[in-house]
N, C-alpha and C. Protein backbone atom coordinates (compact mmCIF):
# COMPACT_ATOMS: atom_id res chain seq x y z
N UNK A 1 10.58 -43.75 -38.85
CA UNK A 1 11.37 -44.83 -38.30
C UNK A 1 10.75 -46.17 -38.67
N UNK A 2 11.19 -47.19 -39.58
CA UNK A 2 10.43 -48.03 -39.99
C UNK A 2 11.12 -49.33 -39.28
N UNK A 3 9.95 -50.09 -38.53
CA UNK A 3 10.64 -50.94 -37.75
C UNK A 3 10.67 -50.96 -36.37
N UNK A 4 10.37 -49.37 -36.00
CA UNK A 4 10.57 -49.10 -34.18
C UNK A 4 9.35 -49.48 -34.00
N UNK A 5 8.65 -50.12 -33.16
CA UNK A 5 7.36 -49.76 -32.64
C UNK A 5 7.06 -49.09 -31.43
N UNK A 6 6.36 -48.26 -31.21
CA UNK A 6 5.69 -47.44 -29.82
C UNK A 6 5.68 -47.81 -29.00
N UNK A 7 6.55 -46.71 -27.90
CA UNK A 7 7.02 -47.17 -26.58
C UNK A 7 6.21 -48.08 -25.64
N UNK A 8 4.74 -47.57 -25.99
CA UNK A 8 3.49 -48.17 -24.87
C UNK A 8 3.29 -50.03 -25.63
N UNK A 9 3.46 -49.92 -26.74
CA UNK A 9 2.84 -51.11 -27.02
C UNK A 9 4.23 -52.20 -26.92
N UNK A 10 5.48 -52.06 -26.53
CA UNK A 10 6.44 -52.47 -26.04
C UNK A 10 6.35 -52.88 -24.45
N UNK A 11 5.39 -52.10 -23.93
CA UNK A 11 4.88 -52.89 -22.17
C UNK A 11 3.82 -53.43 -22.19
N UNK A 12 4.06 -54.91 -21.75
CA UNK A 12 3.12 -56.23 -22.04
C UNK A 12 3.03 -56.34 -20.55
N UNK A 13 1.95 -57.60 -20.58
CA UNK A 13 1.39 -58.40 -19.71
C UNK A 13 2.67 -59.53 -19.61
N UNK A 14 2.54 -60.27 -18.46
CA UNK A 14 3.44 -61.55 -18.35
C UNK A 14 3.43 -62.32 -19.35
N UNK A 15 1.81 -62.89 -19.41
CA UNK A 15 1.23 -63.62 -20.83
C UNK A 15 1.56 -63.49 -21.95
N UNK A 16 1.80 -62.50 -22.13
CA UNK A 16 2.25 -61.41 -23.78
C UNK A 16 3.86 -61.83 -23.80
N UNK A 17 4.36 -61.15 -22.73
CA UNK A 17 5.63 -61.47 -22.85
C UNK A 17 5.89 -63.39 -23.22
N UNK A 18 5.43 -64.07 -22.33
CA UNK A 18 6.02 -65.10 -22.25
C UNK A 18 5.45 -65.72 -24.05
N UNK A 19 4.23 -64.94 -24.88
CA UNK A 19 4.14 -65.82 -26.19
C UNK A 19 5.35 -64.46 -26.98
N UNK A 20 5.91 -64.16 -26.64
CA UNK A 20 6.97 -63.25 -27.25
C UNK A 20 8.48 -63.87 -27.12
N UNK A 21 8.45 -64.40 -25.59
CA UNK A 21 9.60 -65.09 -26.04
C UNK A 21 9.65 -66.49 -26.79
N UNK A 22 8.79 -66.90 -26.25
CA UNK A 22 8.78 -68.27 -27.40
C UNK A 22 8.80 -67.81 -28.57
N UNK A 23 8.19 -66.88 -29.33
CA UNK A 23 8.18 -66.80 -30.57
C UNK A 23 10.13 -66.25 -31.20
N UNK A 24 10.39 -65.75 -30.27
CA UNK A 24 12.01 -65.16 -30.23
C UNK A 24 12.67 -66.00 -30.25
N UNK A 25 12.59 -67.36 -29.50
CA UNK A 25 13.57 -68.58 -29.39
C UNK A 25 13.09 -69.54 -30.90
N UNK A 26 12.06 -69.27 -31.13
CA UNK A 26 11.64 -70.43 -31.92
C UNK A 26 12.45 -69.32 -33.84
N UNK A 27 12.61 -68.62 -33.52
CA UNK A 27 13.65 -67.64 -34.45
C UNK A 27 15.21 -67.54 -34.15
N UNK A 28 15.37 -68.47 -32.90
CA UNK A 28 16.76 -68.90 -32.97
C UNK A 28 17.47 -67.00 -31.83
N UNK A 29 16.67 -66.51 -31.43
CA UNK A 29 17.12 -65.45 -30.69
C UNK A 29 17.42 -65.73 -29.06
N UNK A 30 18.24 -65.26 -28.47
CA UNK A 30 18.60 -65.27 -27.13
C UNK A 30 17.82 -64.31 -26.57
N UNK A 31 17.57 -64.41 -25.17
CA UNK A 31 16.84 -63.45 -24.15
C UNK A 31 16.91 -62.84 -23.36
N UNK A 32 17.57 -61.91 -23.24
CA UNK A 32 18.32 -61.56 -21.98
C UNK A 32 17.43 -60.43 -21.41
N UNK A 33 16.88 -60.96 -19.94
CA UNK A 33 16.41 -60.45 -19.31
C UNK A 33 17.12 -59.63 -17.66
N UNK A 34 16.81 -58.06 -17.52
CA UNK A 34 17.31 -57.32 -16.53
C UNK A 34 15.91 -56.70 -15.75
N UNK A 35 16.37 -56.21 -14.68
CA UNK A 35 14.75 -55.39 -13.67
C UNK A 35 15.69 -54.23 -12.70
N UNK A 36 14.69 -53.52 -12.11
CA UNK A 36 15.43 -52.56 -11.89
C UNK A 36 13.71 -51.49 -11.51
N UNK A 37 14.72 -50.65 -10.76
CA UNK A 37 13.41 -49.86 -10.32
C UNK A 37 13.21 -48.55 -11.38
N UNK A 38 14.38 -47.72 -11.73
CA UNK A 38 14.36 -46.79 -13.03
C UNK A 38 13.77 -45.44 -12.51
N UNK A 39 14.18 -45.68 -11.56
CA UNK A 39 12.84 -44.06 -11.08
C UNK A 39 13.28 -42.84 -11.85
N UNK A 40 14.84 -42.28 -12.14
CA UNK A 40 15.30 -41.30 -12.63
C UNK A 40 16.08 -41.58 -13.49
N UNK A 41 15.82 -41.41 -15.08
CA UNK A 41 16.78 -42.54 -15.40
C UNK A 41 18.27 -41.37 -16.21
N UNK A 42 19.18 -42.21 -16.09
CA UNK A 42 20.27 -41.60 -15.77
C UNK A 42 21.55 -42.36 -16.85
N UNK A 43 22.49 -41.93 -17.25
CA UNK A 43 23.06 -41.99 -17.67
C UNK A 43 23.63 -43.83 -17.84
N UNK A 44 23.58 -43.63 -16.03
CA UNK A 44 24.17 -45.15 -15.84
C UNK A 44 23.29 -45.93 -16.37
N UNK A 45 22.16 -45.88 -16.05
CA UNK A 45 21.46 -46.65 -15.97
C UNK A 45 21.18 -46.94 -18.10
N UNK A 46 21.44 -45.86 -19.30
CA UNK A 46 21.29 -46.25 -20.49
C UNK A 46 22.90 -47.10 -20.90
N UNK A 47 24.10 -46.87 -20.31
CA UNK A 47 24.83 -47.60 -20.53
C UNK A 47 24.70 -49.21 -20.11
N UNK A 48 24.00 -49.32 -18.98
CA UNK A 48 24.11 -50.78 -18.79
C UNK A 48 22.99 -51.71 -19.47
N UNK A 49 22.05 -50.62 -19.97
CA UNK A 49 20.98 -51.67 -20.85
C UNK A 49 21.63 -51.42 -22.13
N UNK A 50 22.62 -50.67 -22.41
CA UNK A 50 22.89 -50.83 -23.85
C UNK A 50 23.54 -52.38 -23.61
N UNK A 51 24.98 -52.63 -23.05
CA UNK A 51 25.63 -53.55 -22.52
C UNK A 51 24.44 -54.53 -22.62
N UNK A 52 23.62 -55.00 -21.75
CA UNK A 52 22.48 -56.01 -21.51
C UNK A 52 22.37 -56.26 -23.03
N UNK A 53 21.72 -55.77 -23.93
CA UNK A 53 21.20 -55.73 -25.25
C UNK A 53 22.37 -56.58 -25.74
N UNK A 54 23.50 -56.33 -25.68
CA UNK A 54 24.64 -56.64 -26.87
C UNK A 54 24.49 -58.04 -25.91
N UNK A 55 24.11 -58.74 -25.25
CA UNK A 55 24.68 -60.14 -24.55
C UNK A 55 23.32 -61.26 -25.18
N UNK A 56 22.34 -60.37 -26.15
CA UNK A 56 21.85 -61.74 -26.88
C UNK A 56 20.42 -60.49 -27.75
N UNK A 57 19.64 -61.36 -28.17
CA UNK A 57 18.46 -60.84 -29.39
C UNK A 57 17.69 -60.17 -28.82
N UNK A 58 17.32 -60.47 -27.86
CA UNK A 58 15.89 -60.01 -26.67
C UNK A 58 16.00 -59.62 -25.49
N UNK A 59 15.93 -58.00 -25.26
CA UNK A 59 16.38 -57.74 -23.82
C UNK A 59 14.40 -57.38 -23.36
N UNK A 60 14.45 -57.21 -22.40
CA UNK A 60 13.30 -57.48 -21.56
C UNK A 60 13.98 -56.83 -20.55
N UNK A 61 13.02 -55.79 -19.78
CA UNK A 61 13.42 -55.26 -18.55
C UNK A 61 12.03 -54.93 -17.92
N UNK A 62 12.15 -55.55 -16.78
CA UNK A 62 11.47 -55.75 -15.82
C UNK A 62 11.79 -54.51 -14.89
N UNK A 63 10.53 -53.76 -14.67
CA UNK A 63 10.15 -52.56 -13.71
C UNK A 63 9.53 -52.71 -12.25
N UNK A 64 9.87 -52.23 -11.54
CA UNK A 64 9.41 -52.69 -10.08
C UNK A 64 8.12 -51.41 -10.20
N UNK A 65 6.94 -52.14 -9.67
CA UNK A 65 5.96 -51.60 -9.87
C UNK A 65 6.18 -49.84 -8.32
N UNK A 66 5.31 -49.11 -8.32
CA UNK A 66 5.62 -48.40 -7.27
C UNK A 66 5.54 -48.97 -5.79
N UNK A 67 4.67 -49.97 -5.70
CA UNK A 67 4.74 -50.24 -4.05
C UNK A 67 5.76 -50.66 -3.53
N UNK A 68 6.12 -51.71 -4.67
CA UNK A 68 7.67 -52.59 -4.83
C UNK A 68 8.84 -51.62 -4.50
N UNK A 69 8.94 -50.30 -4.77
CA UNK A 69 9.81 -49.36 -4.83
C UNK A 69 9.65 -48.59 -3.38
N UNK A 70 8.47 -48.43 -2.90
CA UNK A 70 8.63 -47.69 -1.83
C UNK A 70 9.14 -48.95 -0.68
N UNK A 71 9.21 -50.38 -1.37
CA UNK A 71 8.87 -51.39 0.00
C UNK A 71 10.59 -51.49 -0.05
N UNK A 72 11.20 -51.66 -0.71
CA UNK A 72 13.18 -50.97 -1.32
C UNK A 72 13.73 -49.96 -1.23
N UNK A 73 12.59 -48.68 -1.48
CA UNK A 73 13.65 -47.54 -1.30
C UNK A 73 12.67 -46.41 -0.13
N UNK A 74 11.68 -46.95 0.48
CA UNK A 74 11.51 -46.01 1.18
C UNK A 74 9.90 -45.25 1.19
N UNK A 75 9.51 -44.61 2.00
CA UNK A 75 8.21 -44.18 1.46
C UNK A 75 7.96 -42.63 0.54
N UNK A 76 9.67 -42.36 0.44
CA UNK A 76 9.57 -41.08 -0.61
C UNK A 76 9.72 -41.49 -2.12
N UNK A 77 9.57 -42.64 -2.53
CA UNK A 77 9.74 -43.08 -3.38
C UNK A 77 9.03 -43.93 -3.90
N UNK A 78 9.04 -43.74 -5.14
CA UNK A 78 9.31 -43.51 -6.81
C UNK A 78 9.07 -41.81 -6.45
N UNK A 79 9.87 -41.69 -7.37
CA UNK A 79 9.62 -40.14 -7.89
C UNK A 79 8.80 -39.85 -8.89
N UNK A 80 8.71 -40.84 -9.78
CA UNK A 80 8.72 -40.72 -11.02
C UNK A 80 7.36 -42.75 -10.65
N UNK A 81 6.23 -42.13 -11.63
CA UNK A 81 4.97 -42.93 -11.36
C UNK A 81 5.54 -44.68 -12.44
N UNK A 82 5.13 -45.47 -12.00
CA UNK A 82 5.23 -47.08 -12.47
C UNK A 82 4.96 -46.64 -13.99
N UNK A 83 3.71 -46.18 -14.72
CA UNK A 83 3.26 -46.41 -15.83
C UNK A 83 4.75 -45.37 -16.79
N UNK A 84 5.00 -44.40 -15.98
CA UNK A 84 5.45 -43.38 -16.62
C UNK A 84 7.26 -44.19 -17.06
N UNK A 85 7.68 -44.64 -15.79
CA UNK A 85 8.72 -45.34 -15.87
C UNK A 85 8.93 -46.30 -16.66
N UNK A 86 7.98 -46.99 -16.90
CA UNK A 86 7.82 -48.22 -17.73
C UNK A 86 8.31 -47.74 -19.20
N UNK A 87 7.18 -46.55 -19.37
CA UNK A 87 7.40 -46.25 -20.51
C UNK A 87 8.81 -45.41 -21.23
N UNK A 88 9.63 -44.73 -20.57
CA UNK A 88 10.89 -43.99 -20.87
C UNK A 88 11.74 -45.10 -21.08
N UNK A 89 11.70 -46.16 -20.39
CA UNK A 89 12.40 -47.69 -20.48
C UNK A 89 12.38 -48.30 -21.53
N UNK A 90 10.40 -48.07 -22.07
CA UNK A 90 10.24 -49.17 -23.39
C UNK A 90 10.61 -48.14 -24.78
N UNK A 91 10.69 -46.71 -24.57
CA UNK A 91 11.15 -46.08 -25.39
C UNK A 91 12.24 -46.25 -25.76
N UNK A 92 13.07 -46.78 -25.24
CA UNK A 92 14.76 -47.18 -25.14
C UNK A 92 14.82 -48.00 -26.60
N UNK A 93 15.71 -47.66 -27.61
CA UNK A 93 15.86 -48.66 -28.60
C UNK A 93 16.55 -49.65 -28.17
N UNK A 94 17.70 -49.95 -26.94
CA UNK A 94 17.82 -51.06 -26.99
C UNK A 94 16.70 -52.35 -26.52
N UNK A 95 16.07 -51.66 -26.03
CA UNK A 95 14.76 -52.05 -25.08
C UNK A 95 13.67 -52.77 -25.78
N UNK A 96 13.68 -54.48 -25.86
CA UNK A 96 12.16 -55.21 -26.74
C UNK A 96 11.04 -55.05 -26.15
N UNK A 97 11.05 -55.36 -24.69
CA UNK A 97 9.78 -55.38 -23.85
C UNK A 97 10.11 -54.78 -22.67
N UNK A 98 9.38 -54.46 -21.81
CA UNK A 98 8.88 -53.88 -20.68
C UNK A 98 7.61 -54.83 -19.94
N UNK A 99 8.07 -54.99 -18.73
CA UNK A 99 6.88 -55.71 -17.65
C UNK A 99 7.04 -55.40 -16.21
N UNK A 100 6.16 -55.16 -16.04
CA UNK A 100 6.23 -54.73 -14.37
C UNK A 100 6.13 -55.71 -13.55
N UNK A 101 6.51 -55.86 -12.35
CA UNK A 101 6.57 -56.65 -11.45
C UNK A 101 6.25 -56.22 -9.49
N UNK A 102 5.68 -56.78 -9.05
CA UNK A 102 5.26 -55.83 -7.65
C UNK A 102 5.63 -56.60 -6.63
N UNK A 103 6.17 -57.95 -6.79
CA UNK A 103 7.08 -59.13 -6.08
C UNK A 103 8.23 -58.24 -5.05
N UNK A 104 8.60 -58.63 -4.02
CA UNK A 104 10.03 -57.94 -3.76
C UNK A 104 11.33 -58.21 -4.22
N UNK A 105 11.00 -59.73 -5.34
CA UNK A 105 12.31 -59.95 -6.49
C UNK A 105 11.28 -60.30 -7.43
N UNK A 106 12.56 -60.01 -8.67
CA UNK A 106 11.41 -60.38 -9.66
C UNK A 106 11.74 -62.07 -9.87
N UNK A 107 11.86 -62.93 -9.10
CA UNK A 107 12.26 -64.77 -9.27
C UNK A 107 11.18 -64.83 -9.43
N UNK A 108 9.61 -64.79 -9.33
CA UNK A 108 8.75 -65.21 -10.07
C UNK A 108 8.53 -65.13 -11.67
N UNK A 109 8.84 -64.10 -11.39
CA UNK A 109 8.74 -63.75 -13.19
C UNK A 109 9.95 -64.58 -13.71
N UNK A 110 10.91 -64.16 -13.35
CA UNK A 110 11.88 -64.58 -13.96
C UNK A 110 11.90 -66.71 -14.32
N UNK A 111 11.47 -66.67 -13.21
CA UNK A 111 10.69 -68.35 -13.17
C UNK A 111 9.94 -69.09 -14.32
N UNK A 112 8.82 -68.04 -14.70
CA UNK A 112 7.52 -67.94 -15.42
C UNK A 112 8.33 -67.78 -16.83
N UNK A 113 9.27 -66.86 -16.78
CA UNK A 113 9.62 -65.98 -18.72
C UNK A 113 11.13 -67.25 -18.77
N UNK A 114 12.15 -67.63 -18.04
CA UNK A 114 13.16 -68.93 -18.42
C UNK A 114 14.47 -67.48 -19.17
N UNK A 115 14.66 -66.81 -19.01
CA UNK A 115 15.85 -66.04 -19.71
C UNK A 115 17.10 -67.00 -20.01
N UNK A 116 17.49 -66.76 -21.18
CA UNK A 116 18.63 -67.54 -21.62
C UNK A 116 19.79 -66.62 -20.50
N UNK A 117 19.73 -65.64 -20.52
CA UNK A 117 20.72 -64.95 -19.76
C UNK A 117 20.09 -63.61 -19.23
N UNK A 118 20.39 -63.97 -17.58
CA UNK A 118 20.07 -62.95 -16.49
C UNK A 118 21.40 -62.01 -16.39
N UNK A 119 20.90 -60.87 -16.22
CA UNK A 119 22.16 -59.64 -16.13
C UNK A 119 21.32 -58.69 -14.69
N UNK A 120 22.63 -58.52 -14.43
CA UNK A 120 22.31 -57.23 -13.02
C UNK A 120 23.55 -56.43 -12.97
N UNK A 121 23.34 -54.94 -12.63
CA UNK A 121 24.95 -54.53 -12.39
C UNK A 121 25.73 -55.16 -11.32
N UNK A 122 27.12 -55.09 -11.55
CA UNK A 122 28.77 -55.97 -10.44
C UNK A 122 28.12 -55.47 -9.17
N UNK A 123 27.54 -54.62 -8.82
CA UNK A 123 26.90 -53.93 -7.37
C UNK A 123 26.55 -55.21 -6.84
N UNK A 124 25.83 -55.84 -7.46
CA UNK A 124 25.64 -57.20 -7.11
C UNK A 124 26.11 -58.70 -7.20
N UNK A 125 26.43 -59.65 -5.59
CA UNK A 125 27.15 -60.52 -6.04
C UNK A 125 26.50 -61.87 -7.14
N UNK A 126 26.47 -62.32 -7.75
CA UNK A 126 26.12 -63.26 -8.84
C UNK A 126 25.26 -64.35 -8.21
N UNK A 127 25.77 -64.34 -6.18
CA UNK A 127 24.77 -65.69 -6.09
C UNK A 127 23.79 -65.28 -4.79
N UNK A 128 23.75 -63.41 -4.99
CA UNK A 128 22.67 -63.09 -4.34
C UNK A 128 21.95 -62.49 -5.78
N UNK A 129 21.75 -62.43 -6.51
CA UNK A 129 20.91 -62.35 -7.97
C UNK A 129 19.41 -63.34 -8.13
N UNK A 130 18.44 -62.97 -7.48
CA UNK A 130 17.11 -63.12 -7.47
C UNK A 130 16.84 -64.30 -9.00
N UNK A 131 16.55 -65.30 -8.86
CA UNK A 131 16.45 -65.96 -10.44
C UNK A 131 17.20 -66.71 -10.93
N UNK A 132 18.98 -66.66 -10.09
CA UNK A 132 19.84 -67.38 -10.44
C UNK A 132 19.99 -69.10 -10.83
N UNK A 133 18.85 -69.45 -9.81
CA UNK A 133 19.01 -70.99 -9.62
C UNK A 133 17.80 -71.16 -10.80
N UNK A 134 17.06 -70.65 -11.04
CA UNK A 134 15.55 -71.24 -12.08
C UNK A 134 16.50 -71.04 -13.65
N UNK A 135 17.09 -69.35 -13.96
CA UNK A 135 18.15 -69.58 -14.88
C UNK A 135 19.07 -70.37 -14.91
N UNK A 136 19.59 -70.84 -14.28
CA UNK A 136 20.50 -71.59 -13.98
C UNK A 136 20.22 -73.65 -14.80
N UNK A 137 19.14 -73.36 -13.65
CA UNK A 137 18.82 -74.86 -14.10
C UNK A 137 17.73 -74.89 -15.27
N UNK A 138 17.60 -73.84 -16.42
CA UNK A 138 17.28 -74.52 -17.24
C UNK A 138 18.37 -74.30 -18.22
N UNK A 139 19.54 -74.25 -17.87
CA UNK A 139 20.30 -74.23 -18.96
C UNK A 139 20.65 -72.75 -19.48
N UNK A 140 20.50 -71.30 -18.56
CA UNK A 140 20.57 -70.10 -18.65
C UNK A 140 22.00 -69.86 -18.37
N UNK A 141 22.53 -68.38 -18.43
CA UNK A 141 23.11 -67.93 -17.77
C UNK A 141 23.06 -66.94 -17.18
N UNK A 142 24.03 -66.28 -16.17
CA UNK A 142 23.99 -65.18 -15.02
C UNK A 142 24.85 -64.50 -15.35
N UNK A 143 24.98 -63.13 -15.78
CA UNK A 143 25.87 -62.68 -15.69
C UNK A 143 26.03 -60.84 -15.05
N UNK A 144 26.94 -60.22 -14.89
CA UNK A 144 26.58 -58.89 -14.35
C UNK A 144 27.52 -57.92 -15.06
N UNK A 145 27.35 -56.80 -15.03
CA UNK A 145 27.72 -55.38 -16.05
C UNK A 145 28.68 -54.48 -14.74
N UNK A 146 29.65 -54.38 -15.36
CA UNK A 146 30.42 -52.92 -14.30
C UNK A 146 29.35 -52.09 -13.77
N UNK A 147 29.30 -51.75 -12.84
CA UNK A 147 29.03 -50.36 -12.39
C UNK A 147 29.41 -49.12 -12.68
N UNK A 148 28.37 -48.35 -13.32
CA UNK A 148 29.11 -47.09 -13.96
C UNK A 148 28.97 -46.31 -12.69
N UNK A 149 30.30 -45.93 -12.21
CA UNK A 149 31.09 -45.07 -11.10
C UNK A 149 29.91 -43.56 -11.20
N UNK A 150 29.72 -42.86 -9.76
CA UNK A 150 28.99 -41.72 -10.50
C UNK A 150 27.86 -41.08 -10.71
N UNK A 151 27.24 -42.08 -10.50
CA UNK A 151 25.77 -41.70 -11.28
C UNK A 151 24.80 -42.61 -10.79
N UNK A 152 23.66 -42.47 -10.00
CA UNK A 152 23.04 -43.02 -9.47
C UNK A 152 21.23 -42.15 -9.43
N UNK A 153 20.23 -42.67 -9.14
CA UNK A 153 18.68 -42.03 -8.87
C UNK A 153 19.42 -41.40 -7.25
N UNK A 154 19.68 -42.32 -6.43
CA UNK A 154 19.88 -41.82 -4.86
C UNK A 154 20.88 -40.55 -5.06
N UNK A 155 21.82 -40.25 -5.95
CA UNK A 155 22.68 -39.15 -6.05
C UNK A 155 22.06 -37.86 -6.84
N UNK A 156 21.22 -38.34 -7.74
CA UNK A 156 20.70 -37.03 -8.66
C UNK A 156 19.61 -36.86 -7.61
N UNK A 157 18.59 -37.49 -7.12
CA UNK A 157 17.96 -36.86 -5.58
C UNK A 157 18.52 -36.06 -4.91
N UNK A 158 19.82 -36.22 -4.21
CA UNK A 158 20.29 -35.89 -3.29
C UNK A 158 20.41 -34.46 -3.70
N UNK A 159 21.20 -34.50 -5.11
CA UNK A 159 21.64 -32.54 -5.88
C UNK A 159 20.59 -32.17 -5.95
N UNK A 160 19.19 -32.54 -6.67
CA UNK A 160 18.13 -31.87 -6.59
C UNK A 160 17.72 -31.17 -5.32
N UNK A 161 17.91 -31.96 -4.19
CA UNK A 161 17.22 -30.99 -2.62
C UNK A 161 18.63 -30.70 -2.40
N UNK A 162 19.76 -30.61 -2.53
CA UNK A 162 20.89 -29.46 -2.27
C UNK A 162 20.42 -28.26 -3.05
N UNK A 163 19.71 -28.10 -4.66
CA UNK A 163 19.93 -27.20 -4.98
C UNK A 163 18.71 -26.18 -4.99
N UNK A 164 18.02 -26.30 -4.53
CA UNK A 164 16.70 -25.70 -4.58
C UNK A 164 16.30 -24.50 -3.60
């Protein structure tokens, strides 16, 4: 595969990331940054980062670290460990970077990295979207992806302890 680089060296530091996007803008590329917890990853969840990808040059997806995940979904959760998640994410060809985040939104980061365009799935309304106003005011945009009907981490949980 000439051209892909390795899933691990695709998950950066903040620092890393942020001389990555400058170097992306200063090549005339857009940035579109998404986050998300990823614990099981699922069908839905590769359609809407494909989607993300096609809305500019540089997608970036931001991982909620595990504490972040149990402090959102609970103390049975992550299923599936921060480093491990990160990485099935940065394996993703639509996928440039990977960064974790342990915030209970990622608006710091998102603060720190400036995304030309923020994406979240329609699940969410546009002006409860964590980041909106820092994208916003530098001249970003917000935008959000259908919900693929169906398919969820909380639903493939659920069949797993039905079927066992």
């Amino acid at each position: 595969m000439t051209g892909a680089r390795p899933a691990r060296r695709k998950i950066v530091s903040v620092r890393a990331l942020q001389a990555a996007v400058r170097s992306a803008r200063r090549r005339g590329r857009r940035v579109v940054f998404t986050n998300g917890c990823f614990d099981l990853l699922h069908v839905g969840h590769i359609r809407y980062l494909e989607q993300a990808k096609r809305l500019g040059g540089l997608l970036v997806v931001a991982v909620n670290t595990d504490r972040s995940v149990r402090r959102l979904k609970g103390p049975h959760r992550p299923i599936v460990p921060q480093a491990q998640r990160a990485e099935v994410i940065a394996a993703l060809g639509c996928v440039d970077y990977v960064v974790l985040f342990s915030t209970p939104t990622p608006q710091p980061l998102i603060a720190r990295v400036r995304p030309d365009i923020l994406v979240k799935g329609a699940d969410w309304s546009i002006d409860r979207i964590a980041g909106k106003a820092e994208v916003e005011a530098s001249g970003g945009r917000v935008r959000t992806i259908p919900f693929t009907r169906g398919y969820s981490t909380t639903g493939l949980i659920n069949k797993i302890r039905i079927n066992r």
